[in-house]
Protein backbone atom coordinates (compact mmCIF):
# COMPACT_ATOMS: atom_id res chain seq x y z
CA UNK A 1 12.11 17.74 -22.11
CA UNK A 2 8.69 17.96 -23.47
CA UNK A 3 7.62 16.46 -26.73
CA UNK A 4 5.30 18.46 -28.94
CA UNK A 5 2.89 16.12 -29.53
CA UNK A 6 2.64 15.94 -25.49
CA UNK A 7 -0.09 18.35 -23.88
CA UNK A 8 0.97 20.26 -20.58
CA UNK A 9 -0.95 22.92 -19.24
CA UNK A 10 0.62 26.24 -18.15
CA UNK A 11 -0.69 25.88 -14.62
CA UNK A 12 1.66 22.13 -14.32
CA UNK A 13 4.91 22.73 -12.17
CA UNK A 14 7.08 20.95 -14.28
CA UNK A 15 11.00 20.72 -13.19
CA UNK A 16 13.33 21.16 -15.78
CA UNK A 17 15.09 17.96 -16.56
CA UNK A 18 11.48 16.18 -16.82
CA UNK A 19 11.01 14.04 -19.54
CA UNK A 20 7.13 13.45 -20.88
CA UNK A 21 6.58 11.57 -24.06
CA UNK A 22 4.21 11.86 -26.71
CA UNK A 23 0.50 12.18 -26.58
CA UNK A 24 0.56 12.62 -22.80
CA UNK A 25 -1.59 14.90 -21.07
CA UNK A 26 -0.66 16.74 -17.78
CA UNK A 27 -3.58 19.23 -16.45
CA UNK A 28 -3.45 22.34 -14.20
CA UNK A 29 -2.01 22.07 -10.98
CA UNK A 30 0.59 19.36 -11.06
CA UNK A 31 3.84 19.74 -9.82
CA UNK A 32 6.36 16.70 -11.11
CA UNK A 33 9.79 16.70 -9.57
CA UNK A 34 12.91 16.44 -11.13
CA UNK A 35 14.50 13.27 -12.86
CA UNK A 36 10.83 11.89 -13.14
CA UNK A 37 10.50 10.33 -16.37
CA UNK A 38 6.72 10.17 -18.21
CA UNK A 39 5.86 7.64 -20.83
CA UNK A 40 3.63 8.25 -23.83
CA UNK A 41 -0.41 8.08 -23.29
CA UNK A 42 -0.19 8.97 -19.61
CA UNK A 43 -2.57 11.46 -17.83
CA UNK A 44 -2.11 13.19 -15.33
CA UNK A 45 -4.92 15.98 -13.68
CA UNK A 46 -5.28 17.93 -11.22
CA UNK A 47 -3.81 17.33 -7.79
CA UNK A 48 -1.14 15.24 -8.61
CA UNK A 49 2.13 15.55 -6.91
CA UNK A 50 5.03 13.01 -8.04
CA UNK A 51 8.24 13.24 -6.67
CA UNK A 52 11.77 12.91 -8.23
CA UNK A 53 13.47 10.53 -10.20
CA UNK A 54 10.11 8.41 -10.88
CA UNK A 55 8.67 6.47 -13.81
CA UNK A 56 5.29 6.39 -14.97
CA UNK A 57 4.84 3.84 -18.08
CA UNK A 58 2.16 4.69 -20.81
CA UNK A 59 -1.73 4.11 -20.24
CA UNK A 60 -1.48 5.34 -16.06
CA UNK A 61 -4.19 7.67 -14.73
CA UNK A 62 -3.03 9.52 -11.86
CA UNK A 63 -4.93 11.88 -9.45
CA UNK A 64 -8.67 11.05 -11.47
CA UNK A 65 -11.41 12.17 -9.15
CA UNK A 66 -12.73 9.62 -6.56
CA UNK A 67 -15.27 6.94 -7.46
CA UNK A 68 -17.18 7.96 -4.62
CA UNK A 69 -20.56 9.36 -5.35
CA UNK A 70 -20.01 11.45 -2.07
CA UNK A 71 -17.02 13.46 -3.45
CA UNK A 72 -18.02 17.08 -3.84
CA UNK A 73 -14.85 18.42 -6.27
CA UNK A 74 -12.80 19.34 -3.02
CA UNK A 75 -9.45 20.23 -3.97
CA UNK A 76 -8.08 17.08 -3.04
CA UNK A 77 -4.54 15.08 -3.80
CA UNK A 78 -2.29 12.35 -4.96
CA UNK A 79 1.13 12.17 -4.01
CA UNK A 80 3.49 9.97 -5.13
CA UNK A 81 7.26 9.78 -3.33
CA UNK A 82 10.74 9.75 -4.64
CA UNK A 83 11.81 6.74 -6.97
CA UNK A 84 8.41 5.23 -7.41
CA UNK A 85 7.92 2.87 -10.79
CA UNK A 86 4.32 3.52 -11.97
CA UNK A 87 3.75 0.43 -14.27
CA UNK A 88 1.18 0.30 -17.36
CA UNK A 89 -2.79 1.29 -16.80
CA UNK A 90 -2.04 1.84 -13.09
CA UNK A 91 -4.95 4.09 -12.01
CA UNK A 92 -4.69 6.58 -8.85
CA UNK A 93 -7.33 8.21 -7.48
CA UNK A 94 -7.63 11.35 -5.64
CA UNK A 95 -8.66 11.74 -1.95
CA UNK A 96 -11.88 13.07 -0.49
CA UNK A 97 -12.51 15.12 2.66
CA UNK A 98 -12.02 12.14 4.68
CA UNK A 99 -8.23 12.29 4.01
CA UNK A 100 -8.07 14.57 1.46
CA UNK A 101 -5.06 12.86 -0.17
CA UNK A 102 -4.22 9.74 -1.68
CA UNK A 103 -0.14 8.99 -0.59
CA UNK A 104 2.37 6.39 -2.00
CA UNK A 105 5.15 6.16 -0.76
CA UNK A 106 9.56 6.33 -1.64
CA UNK A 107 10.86 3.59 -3.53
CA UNK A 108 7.31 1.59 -4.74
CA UNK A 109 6.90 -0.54 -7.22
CA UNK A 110 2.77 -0.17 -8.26
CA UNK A 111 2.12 -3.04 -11.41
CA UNK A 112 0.11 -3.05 -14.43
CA UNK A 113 -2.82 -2.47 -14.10
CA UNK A 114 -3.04 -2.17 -9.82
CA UNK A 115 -6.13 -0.05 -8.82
CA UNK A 116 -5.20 2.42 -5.63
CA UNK A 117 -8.58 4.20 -4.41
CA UNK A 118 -9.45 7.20 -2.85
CA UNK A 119 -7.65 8.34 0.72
CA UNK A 120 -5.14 5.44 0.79
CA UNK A 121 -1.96 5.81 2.67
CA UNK A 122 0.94 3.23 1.08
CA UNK A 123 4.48 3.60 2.58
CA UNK A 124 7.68 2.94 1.50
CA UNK A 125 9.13 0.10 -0.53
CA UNK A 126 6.07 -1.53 -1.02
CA UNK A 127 5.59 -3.21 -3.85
CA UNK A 128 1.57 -4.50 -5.50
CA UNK A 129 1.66 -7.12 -8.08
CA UNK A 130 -0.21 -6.84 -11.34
CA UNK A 131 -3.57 -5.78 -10.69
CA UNK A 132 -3.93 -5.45 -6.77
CA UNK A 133 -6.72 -3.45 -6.32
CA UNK A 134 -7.17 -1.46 -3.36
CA UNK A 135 -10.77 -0.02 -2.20
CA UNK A 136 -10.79 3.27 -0.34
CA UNK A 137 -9.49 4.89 2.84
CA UNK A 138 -6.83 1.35 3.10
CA UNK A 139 -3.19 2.02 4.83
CA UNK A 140 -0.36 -0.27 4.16
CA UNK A 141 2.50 0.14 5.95
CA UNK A 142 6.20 -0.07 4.32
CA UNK A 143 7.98 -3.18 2.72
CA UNK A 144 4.16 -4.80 1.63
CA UNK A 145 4.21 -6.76 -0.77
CA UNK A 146 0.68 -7.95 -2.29
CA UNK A 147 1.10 -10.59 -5.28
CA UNK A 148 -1.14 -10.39 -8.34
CA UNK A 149 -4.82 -10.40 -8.44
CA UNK A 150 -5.07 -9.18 -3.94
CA UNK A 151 -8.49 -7.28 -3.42
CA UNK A 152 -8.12 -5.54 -0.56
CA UNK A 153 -11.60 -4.21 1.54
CA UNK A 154 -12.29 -0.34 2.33
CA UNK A 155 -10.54 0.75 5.68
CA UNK A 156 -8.35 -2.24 6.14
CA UNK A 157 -5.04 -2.07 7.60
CA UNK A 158 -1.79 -3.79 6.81
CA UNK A 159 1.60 -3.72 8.64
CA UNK A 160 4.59 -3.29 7.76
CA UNK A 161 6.57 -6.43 6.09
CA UNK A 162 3.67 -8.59 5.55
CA UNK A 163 3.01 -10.64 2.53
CA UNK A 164 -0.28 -11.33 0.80
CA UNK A 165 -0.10 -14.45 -1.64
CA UNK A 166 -1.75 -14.02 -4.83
CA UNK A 167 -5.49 -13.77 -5.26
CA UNK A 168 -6.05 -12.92 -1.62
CA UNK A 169 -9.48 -11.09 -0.50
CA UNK A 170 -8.17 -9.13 2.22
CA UNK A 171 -11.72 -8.80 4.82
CA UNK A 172 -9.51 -8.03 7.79
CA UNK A 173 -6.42 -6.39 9.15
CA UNK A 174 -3.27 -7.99 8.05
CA UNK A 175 -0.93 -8.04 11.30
CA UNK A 176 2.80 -6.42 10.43
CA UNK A 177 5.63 -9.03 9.67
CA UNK A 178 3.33 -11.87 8.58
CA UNK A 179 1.82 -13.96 5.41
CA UNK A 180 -1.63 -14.04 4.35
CA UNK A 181 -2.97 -16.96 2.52
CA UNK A 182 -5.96 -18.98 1.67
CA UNK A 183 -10.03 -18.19 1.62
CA UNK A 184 -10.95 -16.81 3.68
CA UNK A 185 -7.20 -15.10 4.10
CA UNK A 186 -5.50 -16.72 7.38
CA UNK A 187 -2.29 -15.98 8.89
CA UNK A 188 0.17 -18.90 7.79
CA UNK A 189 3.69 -17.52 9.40
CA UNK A 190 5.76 -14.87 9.48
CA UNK A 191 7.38 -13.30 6.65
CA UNK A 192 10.60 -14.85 7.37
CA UNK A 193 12.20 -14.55 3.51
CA UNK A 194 11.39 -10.74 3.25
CA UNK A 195 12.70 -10.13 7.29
CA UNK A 196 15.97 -11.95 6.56
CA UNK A 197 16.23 -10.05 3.06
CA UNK A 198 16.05 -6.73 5.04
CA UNK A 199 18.49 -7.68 8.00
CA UNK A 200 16.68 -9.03 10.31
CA UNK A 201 18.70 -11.15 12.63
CA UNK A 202 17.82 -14.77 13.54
CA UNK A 203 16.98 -13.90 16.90
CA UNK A 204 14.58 -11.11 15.73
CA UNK A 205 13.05 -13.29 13.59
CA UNK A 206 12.64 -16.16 16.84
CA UNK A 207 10.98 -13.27 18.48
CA UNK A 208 8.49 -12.20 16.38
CA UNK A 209 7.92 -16.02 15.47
CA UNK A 210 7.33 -16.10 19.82
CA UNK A 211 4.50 -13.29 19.42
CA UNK A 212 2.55 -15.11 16.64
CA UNK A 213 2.39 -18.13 18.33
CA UNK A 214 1.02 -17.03 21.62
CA UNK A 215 -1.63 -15.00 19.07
CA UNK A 216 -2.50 -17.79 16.86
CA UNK A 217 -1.36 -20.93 17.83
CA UNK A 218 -2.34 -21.32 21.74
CA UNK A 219 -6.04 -21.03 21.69
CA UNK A 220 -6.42 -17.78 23.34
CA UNK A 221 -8.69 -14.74 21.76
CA UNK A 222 -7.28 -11.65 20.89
CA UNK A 223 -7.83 -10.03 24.22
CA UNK A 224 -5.99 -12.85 25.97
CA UNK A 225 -2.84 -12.89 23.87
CA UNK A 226 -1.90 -9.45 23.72
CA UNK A 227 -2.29 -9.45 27.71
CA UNK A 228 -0.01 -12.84 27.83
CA UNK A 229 2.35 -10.72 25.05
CA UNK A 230 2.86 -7.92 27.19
CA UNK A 231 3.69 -9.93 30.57
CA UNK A 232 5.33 -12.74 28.88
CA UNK A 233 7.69 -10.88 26.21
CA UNK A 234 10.54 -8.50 26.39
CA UNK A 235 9.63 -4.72 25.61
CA UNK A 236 11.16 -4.03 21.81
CA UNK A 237 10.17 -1.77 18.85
CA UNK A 238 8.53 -4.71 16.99
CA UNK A 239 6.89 -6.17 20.11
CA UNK A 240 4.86 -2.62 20.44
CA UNK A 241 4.24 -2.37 16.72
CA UNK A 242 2.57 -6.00 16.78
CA UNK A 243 0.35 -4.86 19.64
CA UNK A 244 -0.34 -1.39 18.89
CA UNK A 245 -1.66 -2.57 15.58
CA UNK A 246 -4.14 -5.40 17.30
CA UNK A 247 -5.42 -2.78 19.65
CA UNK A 248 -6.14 -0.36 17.00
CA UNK A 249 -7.38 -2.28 14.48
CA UNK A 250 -10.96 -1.44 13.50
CA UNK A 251 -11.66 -4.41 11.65
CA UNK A 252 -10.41 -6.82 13.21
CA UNK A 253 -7.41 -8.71 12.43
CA UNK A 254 -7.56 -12.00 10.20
CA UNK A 255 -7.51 -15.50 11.89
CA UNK A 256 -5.51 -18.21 12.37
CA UNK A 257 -5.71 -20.83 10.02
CA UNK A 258 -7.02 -23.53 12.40
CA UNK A 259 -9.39 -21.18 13.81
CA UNK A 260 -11.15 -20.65 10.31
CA UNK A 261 -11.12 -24.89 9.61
CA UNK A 262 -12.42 -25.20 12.99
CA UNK A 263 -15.61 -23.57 11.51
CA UNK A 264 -16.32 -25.58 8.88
């Protein structure tokens, strides 16, 4: 259902029981699934693709080109998954040819006034209090949550069911199923409240406990504790995801908290 007072351009794939309120603008090639509702003073241009049965409250830009003086107008995206809350002044930007699409994921909820840059990959259920900002090419993986005011760096990485307290400046990669914390961000446990929340047994939770101490708490470096890791613990899907994530991260992942005091 469009208002009149909204603009839509002819070129926008709009399904049918979409509803856009007043003085909204949606450009040329946009496609907007069904059941998405769109509050009044949004805009939307080109590239965006939003999936069904989301919200997107009034003042969000979606899809703007990069703010990357490099971009040269390729025909670039951002897609936004199924059930996704889009809160007030949210602003997503377009990719550029190194990803060529911006991607959140099913189920998110994105804050007032959070900042998601060019060529960032967000998963599912992940939720970014009010204004995380995220710089370009960043992947987060599913069931993040970042609380109000995070800043996370260009290419860093963050796995799956971690937690970053508020105010965090996020340098390095965030391990998955851990909390962030402090300046400069150190890890300061596991995420046990979100892992129990999602089913994660006891003895999962003892596991992945095991993993971060031999990483953090036992005085080896990186190298050393993902060799001790692999000899010393059972083989299970969140064993691997813990160490493929260490080997690949680019950055490097953040510190212990002792090992940052220890250079002061």
């Amino acid at each position: 259902m469009n208002q009149p007072l909204a603009y839509v351009h002819p070129g926008a794939k709009i399904a049918k029981n979409v509803v856009i309120e007043p003085f909204t603008t949606i450009h040329n090639n946009v496609v907007i699934g069904e059941g998405t509702w769109i509050g009044s003073n949004v805009t939307i241009m080109e590239g965006a693709r939003i999936g069904k049965n989301c919200q997107i409250f009034p003042g969000a830009v979606i899809s703007a080109i990069p703010q990357d003086l490099k971009f040269n107008d390729e025909e670039t995206t951002v897609e936004i998954g199924d059930h996704t809350i889009i809160r007030e002044f949210v602003t997503l930007n377009r990719g550029t040819v190194d990803r060529m699409r911006t991607v959140i994921g099913n189920h998110c909820l994105l804050m007032a006034y959070t900042h998601v840059a060019h060529d960032c990959i967000i998963g599912d259920h992940c939720i970014f209090s009010n204004n995380s900002t995220l710089a370009g090419h960043v992947t987060v993986g599913e069931y993040v949550i970042l609380a109000g005011m995070t800043a996370v760096h260009q290419f860093c990485q963050i796995g799956s069911h971690a937690f970053v307290t508020g105010g965090t400046l996020v340098r390095k990669d965030v391990p998955p199923f851990v909390k962030g914390a402090r300046e400069p961000m150190s890890y300061v446990g596991i995420n046990s409240i979100g892992l129990r929340r999602r089913g994660f047994s006891s003895e999962k939770i003892h596991e992945i406990q095991q993993i971060y101490r031999l990483l953090y708490q036992r005085n080896h470096n990186n190298s050393q504790a993902v060799e001790i890791i692999e000899a010393e613990m059972e083989a299970t899907p969140e064993r691997d995801e813990i160490l493929q994530f260490i080997r690949n991260s680019k950055r490097g992942i953040m510190k212990g908290y002792l090992r940052n005091s220890n250079r002061d």
